[in-house]
Protein backbone atom coordinates (compact mmCIF):
# COMPACT_ATOMS: atom_id res chain seq x y z
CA UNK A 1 -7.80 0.01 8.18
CA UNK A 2 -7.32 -3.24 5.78
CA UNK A 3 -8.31 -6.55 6.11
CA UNK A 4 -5.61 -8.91 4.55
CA UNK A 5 -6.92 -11.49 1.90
CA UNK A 6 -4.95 -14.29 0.63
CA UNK A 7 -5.41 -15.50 -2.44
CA UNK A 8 -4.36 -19.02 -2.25
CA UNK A 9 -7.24 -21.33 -2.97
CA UNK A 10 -9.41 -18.46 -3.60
CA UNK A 11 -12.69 -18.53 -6.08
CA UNK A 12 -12.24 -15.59 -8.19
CA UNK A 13 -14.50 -13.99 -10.81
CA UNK A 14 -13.71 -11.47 -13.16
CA UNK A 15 -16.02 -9.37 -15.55
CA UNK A 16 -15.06 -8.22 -18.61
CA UNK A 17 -12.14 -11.29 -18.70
CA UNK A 18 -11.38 -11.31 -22.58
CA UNK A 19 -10.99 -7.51 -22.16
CA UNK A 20 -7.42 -6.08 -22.19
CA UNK A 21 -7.32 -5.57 -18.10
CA UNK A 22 -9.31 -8.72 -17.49
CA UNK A 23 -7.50 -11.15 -20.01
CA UNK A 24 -4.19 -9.47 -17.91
CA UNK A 25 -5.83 -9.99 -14.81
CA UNK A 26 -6.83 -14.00 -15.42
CA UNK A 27 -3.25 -14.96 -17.33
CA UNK A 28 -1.47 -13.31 -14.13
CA UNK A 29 -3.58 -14.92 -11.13
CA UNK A 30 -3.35 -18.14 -12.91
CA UNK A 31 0.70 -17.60 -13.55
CA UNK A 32 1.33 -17.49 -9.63
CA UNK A 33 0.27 -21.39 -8.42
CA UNK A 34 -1.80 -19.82 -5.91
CA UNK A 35 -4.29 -22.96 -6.60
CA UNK A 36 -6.63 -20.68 -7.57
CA UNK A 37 -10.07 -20.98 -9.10
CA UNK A 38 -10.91 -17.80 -11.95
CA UNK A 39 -14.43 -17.74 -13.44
CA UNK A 40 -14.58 -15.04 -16.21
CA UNK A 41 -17.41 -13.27 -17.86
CA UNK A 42 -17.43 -11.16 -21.42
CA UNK A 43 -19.79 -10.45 -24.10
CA UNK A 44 -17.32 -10.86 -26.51
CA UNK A 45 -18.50 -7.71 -28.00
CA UNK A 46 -17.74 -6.45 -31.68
CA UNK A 47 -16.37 -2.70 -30.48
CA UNK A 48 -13.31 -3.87 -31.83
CA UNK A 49 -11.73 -6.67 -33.26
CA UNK A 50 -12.98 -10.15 -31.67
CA UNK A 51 -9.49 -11.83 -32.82
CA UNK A 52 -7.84 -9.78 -29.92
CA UNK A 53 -10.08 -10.91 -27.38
CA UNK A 54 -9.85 -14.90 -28.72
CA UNK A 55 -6.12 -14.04 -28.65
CA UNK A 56 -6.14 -13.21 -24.69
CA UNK A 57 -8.23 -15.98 -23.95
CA UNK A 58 -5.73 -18.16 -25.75
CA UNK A 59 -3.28 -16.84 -22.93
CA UNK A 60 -5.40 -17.66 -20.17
CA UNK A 61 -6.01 -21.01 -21.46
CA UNK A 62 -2.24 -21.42 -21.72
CA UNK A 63 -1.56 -19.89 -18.37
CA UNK A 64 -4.49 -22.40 -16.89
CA UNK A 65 -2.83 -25.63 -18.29
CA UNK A 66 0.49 -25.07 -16.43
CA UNK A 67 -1.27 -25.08 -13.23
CA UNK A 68 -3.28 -28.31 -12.32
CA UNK A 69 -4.30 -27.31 -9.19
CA UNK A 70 -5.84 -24.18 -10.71
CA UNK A 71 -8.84 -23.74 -12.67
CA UNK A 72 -10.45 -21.47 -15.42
CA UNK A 73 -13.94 -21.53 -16.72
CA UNK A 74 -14.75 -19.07 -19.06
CA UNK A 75 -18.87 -17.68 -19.71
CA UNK A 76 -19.39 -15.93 -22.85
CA UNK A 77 -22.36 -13.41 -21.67
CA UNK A 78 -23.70 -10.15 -20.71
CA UNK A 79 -23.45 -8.82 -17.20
CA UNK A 80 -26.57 -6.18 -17.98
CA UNK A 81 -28.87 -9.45 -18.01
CA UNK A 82 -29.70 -10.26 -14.37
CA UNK A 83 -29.83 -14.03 -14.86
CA UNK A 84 -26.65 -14.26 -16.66
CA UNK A 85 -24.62 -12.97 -13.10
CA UNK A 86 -26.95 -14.36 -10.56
CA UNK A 87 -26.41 -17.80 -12.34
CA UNK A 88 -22.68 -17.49 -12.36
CA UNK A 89 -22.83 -16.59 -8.64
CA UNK A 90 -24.74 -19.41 -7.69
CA UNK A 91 -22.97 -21.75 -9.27
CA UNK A 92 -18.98 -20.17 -8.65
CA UNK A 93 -19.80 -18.91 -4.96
CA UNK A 94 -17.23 -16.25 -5.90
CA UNK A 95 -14.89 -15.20 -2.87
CA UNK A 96 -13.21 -11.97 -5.16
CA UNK A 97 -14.91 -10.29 -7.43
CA UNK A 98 -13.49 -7.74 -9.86
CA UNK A 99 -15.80 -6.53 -12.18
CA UNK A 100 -13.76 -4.72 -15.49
CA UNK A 101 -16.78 -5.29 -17.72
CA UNK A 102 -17.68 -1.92 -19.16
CA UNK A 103 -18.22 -0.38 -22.27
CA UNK A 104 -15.10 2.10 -23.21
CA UNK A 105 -14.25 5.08 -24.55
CA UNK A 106 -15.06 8.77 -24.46
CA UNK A 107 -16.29 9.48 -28.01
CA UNK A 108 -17.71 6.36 -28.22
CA UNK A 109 -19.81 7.41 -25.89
CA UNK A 110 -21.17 10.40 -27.59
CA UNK A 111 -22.44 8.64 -30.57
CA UNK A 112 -23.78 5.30 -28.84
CA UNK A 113 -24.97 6.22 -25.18
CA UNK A 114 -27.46 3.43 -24.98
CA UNK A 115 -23.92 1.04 -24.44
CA UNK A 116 -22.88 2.62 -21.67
CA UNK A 117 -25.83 2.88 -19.73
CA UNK A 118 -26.46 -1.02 -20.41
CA UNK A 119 -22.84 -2.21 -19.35
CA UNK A 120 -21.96 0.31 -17.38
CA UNK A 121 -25.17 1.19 -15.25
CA UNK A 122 -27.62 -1.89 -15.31
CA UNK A 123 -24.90 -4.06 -15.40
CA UNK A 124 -22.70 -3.20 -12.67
CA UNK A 125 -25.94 -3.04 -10.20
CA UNK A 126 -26.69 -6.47 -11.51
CA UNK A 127 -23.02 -7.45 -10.05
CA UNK A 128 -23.41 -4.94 -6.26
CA UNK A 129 -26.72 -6.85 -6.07
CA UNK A 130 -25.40 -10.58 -6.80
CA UNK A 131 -22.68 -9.52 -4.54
CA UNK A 132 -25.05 -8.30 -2.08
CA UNK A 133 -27.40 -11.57 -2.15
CA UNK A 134 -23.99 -13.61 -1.91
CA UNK A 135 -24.48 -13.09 2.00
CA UNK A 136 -27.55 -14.69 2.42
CA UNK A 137 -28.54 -17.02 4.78
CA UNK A 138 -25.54 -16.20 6.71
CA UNK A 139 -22.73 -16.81 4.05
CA UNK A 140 -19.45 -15.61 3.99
CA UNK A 141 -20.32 -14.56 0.87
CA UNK A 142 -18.15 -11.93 -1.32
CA UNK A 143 -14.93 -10.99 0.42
CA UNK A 144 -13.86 -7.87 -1.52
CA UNK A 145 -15.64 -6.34 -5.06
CA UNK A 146 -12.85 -4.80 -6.66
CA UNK A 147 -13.97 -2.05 -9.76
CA UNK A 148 -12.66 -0.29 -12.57
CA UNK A 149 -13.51 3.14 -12.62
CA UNK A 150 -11.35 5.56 -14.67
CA UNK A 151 -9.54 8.87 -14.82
CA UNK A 152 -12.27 10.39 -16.78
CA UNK A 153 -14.55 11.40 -13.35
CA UNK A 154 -12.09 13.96 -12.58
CA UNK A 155 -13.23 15.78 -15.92
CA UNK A 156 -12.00 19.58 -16.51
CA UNK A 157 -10.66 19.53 -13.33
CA UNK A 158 -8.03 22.53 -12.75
CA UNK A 159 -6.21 20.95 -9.27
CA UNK A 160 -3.26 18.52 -10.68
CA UNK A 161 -2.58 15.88 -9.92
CA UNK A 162 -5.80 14.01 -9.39
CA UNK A 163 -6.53 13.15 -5.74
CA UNK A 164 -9.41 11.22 -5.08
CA UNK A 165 -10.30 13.68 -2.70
CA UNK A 166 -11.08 15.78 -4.82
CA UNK A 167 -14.80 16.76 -5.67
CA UNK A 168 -15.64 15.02 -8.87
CA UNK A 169 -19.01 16.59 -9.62
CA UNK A 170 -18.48 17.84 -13.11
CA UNK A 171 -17.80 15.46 -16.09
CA UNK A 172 -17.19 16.12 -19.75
CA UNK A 173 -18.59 12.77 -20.83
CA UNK A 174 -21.20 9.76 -20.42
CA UNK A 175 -18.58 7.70 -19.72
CA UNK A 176 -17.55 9.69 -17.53
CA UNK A 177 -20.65 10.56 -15.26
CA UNK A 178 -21.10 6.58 -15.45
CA UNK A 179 -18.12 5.87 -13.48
CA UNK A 180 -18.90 8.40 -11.20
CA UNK A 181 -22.24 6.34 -10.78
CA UNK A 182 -20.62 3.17 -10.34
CA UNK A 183 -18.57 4.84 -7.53
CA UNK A 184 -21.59 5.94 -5.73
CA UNK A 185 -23.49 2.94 -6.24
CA UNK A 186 -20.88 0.79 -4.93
CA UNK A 187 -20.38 2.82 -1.98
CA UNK A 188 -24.36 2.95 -0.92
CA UNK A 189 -23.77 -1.18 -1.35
CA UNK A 190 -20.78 -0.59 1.15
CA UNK A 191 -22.81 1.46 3.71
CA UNK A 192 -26.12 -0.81 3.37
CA UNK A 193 -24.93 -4.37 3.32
CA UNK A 194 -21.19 -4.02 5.10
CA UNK A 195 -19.56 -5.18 1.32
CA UNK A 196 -16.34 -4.23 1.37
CA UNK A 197 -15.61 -2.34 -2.17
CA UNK A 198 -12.47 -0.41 -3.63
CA UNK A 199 -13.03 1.38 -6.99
CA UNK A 200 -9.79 1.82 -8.89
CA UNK A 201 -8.94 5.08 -11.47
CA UNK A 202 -6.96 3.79 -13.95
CA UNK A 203 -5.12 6.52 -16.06
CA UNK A 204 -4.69 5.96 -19.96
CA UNK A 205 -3.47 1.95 -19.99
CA UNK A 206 -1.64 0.59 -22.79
CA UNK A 207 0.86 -2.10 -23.57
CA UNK A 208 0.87 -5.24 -26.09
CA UNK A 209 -2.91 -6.34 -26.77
CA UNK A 210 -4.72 -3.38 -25.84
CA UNK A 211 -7.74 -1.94 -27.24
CA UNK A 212 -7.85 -0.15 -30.52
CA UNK A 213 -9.35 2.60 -30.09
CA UNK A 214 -6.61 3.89 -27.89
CA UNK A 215 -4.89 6.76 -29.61
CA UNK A 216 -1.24 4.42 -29.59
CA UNK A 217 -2.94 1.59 -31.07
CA UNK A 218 -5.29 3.49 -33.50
CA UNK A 219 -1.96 5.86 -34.77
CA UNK A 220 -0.12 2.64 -35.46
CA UNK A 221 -2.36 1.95 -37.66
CA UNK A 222 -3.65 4.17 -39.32
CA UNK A 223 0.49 5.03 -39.56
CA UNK A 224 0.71 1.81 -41.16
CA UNK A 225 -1.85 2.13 -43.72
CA UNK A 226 -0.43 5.64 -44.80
CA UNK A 227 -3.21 7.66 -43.05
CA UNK A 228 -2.69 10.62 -41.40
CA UNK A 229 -2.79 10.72 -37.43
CA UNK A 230 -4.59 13.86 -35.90
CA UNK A 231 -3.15 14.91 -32.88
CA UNK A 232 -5.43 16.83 -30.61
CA UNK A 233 -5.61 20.38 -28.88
CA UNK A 234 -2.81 21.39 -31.42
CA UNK A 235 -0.36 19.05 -28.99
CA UNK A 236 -0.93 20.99 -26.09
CA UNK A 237 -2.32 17.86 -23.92
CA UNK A 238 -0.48 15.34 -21.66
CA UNK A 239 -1.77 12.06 -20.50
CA UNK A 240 -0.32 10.09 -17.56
CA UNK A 241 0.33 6.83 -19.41
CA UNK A 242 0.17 3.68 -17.22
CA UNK A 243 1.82 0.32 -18.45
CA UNK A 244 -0.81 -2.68 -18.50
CA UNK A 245 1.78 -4.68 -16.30
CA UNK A 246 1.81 -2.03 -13.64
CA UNK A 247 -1.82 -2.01 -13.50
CA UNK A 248 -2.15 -6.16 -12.87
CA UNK A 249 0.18 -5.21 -10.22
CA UNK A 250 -1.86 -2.83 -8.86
CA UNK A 251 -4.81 -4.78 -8.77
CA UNK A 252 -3.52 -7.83 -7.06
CA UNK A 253 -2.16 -5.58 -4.50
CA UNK A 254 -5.48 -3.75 -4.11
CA UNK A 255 -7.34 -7.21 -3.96
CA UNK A 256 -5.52 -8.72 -0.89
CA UNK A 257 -6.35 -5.65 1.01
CA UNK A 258 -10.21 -4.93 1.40
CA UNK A 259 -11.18 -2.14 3.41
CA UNK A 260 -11.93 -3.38 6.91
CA UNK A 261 -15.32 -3.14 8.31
CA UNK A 262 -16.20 -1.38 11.86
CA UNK A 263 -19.20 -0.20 13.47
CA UNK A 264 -19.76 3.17 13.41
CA UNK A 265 -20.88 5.28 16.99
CA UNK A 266 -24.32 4.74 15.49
CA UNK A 267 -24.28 1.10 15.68
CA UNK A 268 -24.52 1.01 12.08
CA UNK A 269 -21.63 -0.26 9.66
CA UNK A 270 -19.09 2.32 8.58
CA UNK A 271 -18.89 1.64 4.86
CA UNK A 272 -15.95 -0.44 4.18
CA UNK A 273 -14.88 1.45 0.60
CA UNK A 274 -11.95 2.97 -0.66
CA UNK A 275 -10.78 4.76 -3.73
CA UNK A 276 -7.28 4.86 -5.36
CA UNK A 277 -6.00 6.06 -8.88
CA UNK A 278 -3.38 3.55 -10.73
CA UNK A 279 -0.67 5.44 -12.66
CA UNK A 280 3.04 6.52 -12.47
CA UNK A 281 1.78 9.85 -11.77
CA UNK A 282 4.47 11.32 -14.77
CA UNK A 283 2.44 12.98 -16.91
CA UNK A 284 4.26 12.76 -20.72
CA UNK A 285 2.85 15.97 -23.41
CA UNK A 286 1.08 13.91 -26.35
CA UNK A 287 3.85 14.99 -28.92
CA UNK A 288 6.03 13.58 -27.24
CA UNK A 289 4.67 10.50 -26.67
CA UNK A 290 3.91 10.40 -30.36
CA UNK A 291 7.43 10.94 -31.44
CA UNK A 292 8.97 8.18 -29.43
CA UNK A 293 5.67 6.07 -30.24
CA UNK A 294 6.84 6.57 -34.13
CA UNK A 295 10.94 5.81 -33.01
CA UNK A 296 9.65 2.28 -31.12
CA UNK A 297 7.88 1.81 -34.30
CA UNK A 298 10.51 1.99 -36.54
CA UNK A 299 13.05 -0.11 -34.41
CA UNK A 300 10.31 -2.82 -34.10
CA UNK A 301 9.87 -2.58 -38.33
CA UNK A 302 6.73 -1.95 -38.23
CA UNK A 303 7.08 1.69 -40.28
CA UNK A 304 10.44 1.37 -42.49
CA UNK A 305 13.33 3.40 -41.32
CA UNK A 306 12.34 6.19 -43.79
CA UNK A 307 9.06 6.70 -43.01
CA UNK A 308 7.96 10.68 -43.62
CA UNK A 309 6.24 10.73 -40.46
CA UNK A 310 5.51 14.61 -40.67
CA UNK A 311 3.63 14.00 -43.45
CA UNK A 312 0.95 11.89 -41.92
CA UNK A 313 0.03 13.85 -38.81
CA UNK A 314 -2.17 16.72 -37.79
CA UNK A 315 -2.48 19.01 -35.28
CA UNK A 316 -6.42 19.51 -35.04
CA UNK A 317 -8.51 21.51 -32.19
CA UNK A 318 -9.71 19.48 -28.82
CA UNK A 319 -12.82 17.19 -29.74
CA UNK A 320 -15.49 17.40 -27.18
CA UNK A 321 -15.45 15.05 -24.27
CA UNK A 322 -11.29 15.26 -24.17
CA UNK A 323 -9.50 17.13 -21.22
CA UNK A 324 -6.39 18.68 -21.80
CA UNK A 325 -4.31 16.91 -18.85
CA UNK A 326 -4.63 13.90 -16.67
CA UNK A 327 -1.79 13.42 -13.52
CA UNK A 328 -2.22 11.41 -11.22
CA UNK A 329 -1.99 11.64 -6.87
CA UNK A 330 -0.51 8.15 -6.25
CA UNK A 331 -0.01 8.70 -2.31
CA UNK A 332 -2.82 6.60 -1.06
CA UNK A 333 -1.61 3.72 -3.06
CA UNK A 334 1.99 4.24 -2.16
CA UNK A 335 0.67 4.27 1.76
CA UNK A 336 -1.96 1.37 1.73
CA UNK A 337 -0.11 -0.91 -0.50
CA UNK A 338 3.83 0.40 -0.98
CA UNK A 339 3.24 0.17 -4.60
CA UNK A 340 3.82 3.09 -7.52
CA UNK A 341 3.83 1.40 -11.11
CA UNK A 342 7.69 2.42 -12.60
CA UNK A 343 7.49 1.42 -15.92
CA UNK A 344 8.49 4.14 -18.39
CA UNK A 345 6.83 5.10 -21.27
CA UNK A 346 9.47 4.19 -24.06
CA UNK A 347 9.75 0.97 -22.54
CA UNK A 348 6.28 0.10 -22.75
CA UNK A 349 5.66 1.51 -25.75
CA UNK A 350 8.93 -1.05 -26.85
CA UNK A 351 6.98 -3.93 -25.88
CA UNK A 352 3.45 -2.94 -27.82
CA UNK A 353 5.70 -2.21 -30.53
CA UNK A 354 7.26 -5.68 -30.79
CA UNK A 355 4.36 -7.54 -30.05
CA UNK A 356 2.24 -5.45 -32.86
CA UNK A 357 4.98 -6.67 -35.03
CA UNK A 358 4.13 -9.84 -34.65
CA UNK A 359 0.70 -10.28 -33.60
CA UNK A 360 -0.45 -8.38 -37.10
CA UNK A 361 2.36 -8.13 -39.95
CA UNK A 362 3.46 -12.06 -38.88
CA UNK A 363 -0.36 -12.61 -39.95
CA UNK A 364 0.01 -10.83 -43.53
């Protein structure tokens, strides 16, 4: 069962909101003269380069300014210090809540574990329990807590595609096992204090503005720069590549629809939580992704028409924390919310392509 939320006139806060989701997440809401109110949190964190994250909040800004009966209020701080969210709460009385902060990144988190467990564990129960406390005194209080969780809990996981019913009790990573956590945490907040919560598994996003240290942003380039690419598990890996457009979409569907709450036959609430994976659920082998990756390239003049790509990539071994294929189970999305994302990979790769063109060269 789902409870249908509108969104018009709705006080909305979003973690994470200079990130590439989040900075999606606020320019869309505030595109669609809903009269909305967006509150947005980020560190502003130097994983990768600041002038991306400026650049999306630039966006917002502009998106904001069309809309005078909407608003956007941006806080630059930390969700893993408690005062930081309870503070925002207090003063924003959020009705939505969709928390994206997080730190990213398999390898990442093999060298630098101390991140994750900050951003991804202390702060996300810093945001259940501000949600939690949001009910007090017989508030309304938070409506829905929407979540990012990712693709990576389903680990070495031999079943394709992914369903989220499947048992998830074996990751490969940190990252990883924190989502997991967050998934668990949020639905003991669910069962406890009757919040209703949907965690979303997003599968390998990309698109214009994305983060860096995805392997299509990081192979442009190092392409660019005449560096050599090294593609993993000699090729033999696919990825279920999900446009960032589809995944906005996805979210705002998700977000009108909490999961309803009931009483259970022992008087006590039935958590209201729900899980769903975000994809196309078309899983697309890594070479060739890479080749039309290189053709989008060249047609946006990024690389010149004679660039020797063969000579600046390598097929290496699988690095640890990687899994060979993710594929997605879309049916619960499809049922709940009549939604698959449809954009194809050549497509989407078009538009990074384009807009790499001339977020960077038109800067040299």
């Amino acid at each position: 069962m789902i409870t249908r939320i509108s969104l018009d006139h709705k006080r909305i806060l979003i973690t994470g909101a200079a990130g590439f989701i989040g900075g999606a997440l606020a320019e869309r809401l505030l595109s669609l003269h809903l009269s909305v109110s967006v509150l947005g949190i980020d560190n502003m964190n130097s994983y990768y380069d600041v002038r991306l994250k400026e650049w999306r909040l630039k966006k917002i800004e502009e998106a904001a300014a069309k809309d005078p009966d909407s608003s956007w209020t941006f806080i630059k701080g930390d969700i893993s210090n408690p005062d930081t969210v309870r503070s925002a709460f207090a003063s924003f009385h959020p009705d939505l809540v969709v928390n994206l902060a997080a730190q990213a990144g398999v390898r990442y988190s093999i060298t630098h574990p101390d991140d994750y467990i900050q951003s991804n564990l202390i702060g996300f129960y810093n945001v259940l329990e501000a949600c939690r406390h949001s009910c007090d005194d017989g508030a309304l209080g938070v409506q829905h807590f929407v979540y990012a969780s990712s693709s990576s809990v389903y680990g070495a996981n031999q079943k394709v595609p992914f369903s989220t019913d499947d048992k998830v009790d074996d990751p490969v990573s940190l990252y990883a096992a924190t989502k997991k956590s967050d998934e668990l945490m949020a639905h003991a907040y669910s069962k406890l204090y009757n919040i209703p919560s949907t965690g979303l598994r997003f599968f390998t996003v990309y698109g214009p503005a994305g983060r860096p240290d995805m392997a299509y942003f990081g192979f442009t380039n190092k392409l660019l720069k005449g560096e050599t690419i090294k593609i993993f598990n000699y090729g033999n890996c696919s990825r279920d590549f999900t446009y960032i457009d589809d995944i906005i979409e996805g979210i705002l569907r998700v977000l009108q629809g909490a999961p309803a709450k009931k009483t259970g036959e022992d008087g006590l609430p039935v958590p209201p939580y729900a899980l769903y994976n975000i994809a196309g659920g078309r899983p697309v082998n890594l070479l060739t992704f890479v080749d039309t990756l290189q053709q989008e390239l060249v047609r946006a003049d990024v690389l010149p028409k004679d660039f020797d790509f063969a000579s600046h990539r390598e097929l290496v071994p699988m690095q640890p924390g990687d899994v060979p294929v993710t594929f997605a189970d879309t049916t619960a999305l499809e049922r709940d919310f009549s939604y698959r994302p449809g954009i194809e990979l050549r497509d989407g790769l078009r538009r990074f392509a384009v807009w790499y063109h001339d977020f960077y060269q038109s800067r040299l």
